[in-house]
Protein backbone atom coordinates (compact mmCIF):
# COMPACT_ATOMS: atom_id res chain seq x y z
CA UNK A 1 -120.61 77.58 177.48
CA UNK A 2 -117.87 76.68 174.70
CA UNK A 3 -118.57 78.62 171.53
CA UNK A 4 -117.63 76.83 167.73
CA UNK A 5 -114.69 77.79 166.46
CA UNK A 6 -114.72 78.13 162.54
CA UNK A 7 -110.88 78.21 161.07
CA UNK A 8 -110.46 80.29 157.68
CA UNK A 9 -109.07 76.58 155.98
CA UNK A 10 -111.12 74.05 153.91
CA UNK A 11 -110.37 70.66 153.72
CA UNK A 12 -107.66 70.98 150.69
CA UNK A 13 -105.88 73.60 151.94
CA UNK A 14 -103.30 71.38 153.98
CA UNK A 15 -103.40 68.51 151.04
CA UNK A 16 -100.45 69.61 148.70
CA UNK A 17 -97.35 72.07 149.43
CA UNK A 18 -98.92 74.17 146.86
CA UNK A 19 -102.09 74.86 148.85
CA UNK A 20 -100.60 75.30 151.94
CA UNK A 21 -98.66 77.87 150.68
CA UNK A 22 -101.74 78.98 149.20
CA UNK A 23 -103.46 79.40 152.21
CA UNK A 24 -100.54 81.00 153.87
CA UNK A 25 -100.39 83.63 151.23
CA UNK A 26 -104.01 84.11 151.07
CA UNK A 27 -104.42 84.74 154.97
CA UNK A 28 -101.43 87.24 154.90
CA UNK A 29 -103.37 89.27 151.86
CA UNK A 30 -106.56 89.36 153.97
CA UNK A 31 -105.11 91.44 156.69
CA UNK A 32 -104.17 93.61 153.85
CA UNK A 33 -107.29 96.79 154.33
CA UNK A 34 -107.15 99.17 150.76
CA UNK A 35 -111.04 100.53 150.19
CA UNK A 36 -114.57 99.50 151.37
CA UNK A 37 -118.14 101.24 151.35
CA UNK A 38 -118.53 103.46 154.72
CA UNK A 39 -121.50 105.13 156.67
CA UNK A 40 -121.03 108.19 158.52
CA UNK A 41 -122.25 107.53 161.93
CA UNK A 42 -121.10 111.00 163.13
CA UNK A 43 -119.34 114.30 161.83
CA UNK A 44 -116.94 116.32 163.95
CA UNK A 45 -116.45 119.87 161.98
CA UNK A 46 -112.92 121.28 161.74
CA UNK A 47 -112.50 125.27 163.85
CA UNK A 48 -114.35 127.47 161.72
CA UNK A 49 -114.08 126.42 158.34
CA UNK A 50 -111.04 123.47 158.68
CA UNK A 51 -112.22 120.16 157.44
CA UNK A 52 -112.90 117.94 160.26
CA UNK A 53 -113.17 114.12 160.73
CA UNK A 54 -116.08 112.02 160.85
CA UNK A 55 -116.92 108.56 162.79
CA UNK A 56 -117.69 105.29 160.01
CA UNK A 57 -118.88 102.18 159.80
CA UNK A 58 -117.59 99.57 157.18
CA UNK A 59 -120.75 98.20 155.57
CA UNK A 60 -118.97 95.30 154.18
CA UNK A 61 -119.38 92.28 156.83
CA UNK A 62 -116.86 90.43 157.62
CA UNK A 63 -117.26 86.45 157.08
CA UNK A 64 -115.65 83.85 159.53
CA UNK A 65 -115.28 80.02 157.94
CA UNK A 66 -118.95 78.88 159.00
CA UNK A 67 -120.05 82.04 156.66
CA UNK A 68 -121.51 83.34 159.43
CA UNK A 69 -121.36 87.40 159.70
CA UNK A 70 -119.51 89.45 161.83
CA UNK A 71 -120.03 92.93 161.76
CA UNK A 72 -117.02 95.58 161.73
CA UNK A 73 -116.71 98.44 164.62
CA UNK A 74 -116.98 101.75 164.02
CA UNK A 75 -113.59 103.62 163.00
CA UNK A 76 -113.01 106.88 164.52
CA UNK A 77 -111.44 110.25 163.61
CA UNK A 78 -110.97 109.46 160.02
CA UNK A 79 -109.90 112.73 157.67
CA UNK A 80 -112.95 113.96 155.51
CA UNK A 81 -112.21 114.90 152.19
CA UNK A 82 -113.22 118.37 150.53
CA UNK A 83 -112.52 120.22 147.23
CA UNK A 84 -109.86 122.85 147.97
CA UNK A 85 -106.95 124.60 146.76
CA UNK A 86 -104.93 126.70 149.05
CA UNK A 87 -107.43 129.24 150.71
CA UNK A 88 -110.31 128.72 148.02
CA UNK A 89 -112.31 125.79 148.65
CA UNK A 90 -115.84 124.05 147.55
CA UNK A 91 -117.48 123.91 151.29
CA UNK A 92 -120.01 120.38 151.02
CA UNK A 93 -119.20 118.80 154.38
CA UNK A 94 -120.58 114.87 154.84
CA UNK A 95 -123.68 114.41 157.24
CA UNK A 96 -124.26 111.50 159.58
CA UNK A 97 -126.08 108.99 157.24
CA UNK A 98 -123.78 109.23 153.92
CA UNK A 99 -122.22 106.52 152.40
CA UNK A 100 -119.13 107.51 150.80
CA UNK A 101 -115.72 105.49 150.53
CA UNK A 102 -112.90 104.69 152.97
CA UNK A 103 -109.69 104.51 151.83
CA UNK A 104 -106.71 103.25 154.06
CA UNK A 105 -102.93 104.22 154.12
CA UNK A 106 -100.35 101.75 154.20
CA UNK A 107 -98.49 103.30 156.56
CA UNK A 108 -99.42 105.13 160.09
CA UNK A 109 -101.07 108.34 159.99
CA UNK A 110 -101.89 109.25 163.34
CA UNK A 111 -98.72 112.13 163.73
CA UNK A 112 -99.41 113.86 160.46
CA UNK A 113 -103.12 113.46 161.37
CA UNK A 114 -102.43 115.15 164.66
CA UNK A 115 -99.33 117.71 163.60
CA UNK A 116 -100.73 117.96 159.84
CA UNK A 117 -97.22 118.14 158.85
CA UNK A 118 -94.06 116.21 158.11
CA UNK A 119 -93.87 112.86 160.45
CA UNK A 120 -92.72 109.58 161.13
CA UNK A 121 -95.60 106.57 161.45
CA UNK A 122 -96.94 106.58 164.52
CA UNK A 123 -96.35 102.73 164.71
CA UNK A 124 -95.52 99.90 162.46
CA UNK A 125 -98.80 98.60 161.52
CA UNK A 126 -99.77 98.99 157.25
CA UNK A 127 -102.87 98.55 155.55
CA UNK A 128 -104.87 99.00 158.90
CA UNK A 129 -108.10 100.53 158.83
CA UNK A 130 -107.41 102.87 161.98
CA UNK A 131 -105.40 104.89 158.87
CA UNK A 132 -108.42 105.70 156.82
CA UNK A 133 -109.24 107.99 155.09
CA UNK A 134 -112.97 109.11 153.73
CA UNK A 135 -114.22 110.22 150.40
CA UNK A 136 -118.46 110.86 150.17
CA UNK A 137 -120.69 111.27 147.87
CA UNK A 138 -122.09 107.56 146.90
CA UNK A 139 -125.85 108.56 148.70
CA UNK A 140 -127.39 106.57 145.96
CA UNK A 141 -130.84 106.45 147.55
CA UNK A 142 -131.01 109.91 148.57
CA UNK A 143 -132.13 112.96 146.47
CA UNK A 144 -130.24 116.07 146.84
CA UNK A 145 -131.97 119.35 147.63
CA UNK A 146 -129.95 121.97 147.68
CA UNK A 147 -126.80 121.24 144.68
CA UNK A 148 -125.03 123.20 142.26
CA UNK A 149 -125.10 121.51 138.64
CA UNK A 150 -122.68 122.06 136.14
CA UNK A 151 -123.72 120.98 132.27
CA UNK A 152 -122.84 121.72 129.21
CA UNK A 153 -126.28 123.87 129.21
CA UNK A 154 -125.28 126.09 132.04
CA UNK A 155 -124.68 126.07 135.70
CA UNK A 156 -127.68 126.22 138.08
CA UNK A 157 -127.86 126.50 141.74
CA UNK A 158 -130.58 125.24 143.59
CA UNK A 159 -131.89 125.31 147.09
CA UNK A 160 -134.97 124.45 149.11
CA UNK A 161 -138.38 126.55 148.26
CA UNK A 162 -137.70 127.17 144.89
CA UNK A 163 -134.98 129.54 144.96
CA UNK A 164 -132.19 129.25 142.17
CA UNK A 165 -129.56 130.85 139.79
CA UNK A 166 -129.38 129.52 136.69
CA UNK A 167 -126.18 130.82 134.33
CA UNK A 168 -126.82 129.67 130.54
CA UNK A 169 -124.74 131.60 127.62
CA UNK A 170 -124.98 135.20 127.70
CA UNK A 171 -128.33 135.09 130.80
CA UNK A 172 -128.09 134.68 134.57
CA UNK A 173 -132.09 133.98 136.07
CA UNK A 174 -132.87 134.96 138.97
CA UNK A 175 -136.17 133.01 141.08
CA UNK A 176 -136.16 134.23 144.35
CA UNK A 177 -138.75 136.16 146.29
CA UNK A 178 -136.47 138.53 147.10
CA UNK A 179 -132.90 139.45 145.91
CA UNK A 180 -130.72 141.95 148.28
CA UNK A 181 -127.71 143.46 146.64
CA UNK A 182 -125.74 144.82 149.94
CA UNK A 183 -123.25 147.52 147.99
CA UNK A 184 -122.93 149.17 144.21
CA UNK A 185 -125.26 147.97 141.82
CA UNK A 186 -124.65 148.98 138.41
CA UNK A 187 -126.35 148.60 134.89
CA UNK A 188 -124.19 149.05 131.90
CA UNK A 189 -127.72 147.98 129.63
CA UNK A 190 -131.27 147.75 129.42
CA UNK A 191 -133.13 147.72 133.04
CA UNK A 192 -137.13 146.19 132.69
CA UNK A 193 -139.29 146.09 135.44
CA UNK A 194 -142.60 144.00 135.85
CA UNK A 195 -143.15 145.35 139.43
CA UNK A 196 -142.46 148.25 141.56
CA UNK A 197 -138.91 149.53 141.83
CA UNK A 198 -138.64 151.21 145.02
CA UNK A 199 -135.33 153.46 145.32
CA UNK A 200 -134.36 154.99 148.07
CA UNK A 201 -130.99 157.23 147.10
CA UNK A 202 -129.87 157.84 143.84
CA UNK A 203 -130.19 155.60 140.34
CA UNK A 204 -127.85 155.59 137.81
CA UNK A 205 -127.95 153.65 135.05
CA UNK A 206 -125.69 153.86 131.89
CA UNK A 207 -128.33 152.88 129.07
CA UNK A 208 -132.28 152.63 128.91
CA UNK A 209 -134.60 151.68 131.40
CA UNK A 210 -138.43 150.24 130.92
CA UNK A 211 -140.52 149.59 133.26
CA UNK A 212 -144.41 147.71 132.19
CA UNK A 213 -147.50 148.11 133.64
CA UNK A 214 -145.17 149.49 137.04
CA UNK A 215 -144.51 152.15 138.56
CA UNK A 216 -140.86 153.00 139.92
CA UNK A 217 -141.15 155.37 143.56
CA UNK A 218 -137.55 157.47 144.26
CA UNK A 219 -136.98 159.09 147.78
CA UNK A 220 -133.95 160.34 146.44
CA UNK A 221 -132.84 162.76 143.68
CA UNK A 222 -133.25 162.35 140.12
CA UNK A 223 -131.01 163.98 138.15
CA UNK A 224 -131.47 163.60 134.29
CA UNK A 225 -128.67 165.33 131.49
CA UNK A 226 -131.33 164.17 128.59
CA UNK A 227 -135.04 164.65 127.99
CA UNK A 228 -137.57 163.48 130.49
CA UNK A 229 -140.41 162.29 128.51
CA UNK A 230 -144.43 161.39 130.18
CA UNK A 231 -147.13 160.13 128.65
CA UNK A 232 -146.05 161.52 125.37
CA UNK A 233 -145.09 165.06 126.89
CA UNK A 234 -141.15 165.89 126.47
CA UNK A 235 -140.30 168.46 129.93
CA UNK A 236 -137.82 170.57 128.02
CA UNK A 237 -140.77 171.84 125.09
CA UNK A 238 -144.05 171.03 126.09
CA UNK A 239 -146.70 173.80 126.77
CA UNK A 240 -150.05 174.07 128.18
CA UNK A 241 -153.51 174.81 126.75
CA UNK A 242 -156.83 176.18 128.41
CA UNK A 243 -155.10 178.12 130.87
CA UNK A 244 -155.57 181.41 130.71
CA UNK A 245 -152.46 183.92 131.20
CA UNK A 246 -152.69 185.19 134.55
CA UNK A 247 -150.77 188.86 136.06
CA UNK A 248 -147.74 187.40 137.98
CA UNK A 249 -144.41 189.31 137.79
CA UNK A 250 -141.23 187.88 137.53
CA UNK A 251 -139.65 189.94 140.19
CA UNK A 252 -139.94 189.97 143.74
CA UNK A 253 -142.42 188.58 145.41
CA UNK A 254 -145.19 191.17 146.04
């Protein structure tokens, strides 16, 4: 069965010079592709940590002249965009289900896509959405989880369960069930514990240390060049009363 054909003209558009060359001009700008609203329909990571491409959809219909929609195809292998600077980069990869923006080249990219150096266009075409290019972060109906925020109040880094950093002026917080510091920890100030400190090797610590209503266990040595003071009692001067003197020697053992 014979399907309706709707043509992109309306009924002026062939009634003066002016508006067909109107038309003409209008037609030639629509094949014209510079930025539309994407959806990641899939997300092919780079070799280790390369940036990879992902799979989109355009989520702007296309119209034909009945105004009747006509969905766009999925465009694959388009370039991902991430934060980076030589070897130092911000690692946020997109996920199948963002929404992000495509942008497209007007020239070829497929041989500096595939080289990812100097090249020639691959063909002639320009403007053509095969040549995009894809920039996330528009997930306007999605609530992030796991982020790092930077205000002018501080910098905090959140992820799932409650665990965070939080850098404000002059204080770095901590809330995590458990912090593990593989290497050298050192304090040049004040250390206060609320819990047990368990240490198993030697602690040094340049400065004071408090502990409240804790206890701190060592399995290690503890070497101290100043006084070691206990419930009041200084170990360098204080004596002991009640006990009487008993009739030891201080020579060999007998």
């Amino acid at each position: 069965m014979d399907q309706p054909v709707y043509p992109q003209k309306d009924l002026s558009s062939g009634n003066t010079d002016f508006n067909q060359m109107s038309f003409v001009i209008q037609q030639a700008i629509a094949k014209l592709n510079v930025a539309t609203l994407v959806q990641v329909v899939a997300v092919h990571p780079g070799a280790g940590l390369l940036v990879g491409f992902v799979d989109v959809t355009p989520l702007v219909n296309q119209v034909d002249g009945g105004g009747a929609a006509v969905p766009h195809g999925t465009i694959f292998g388009v370039p991902f965009f991430r934060v980076q600077g030589g070897a130092n980069a911000v690692i946020c990869d997109p996920a199948a289900g963002d929404i992000g923006f495509a942008l497209f080249a007007d020239r070829d990219l497929s041989s500096v896509k595939s080289t990812g150096a100097v090249a020639n266009p691959g063909s002639a075409r320009r403007f053509d959405m095969a040549d995009a290019l894809y920039f996330g972060g528009w997930n306007m109906a999605v609530q992030p989880t796991a982020y790092v925020q930077v205000t002018q109040a501080g910098i905090n880094l959140v992820l799932p369960g409650g665990t965070s950093i939080a850098l404000t002026p002059g204080q770095c917080t901590i809330n995590a069930t458990a912090t593990k510091v593989n290497g050298t920890l050192e304090v040049s100030g004040a250390a206060s514990f609320d819990a047990t400190a368990t240490v198993a090797g030697v602690l040094g610590v340049n400065g004071g240390m408090t502990g409240t209503g804790a206890s701190v266990t060592m399995t290690g040595a503890f070497t101290a060049t100043g006084e070691v003071q206990g419930n009041g009692k200084k170990l360098s001067t204080h004596t002991h009363s009640g006990v009487t003197t008993g009739g030891g020697s201080t020579g060999a053992p007998n």
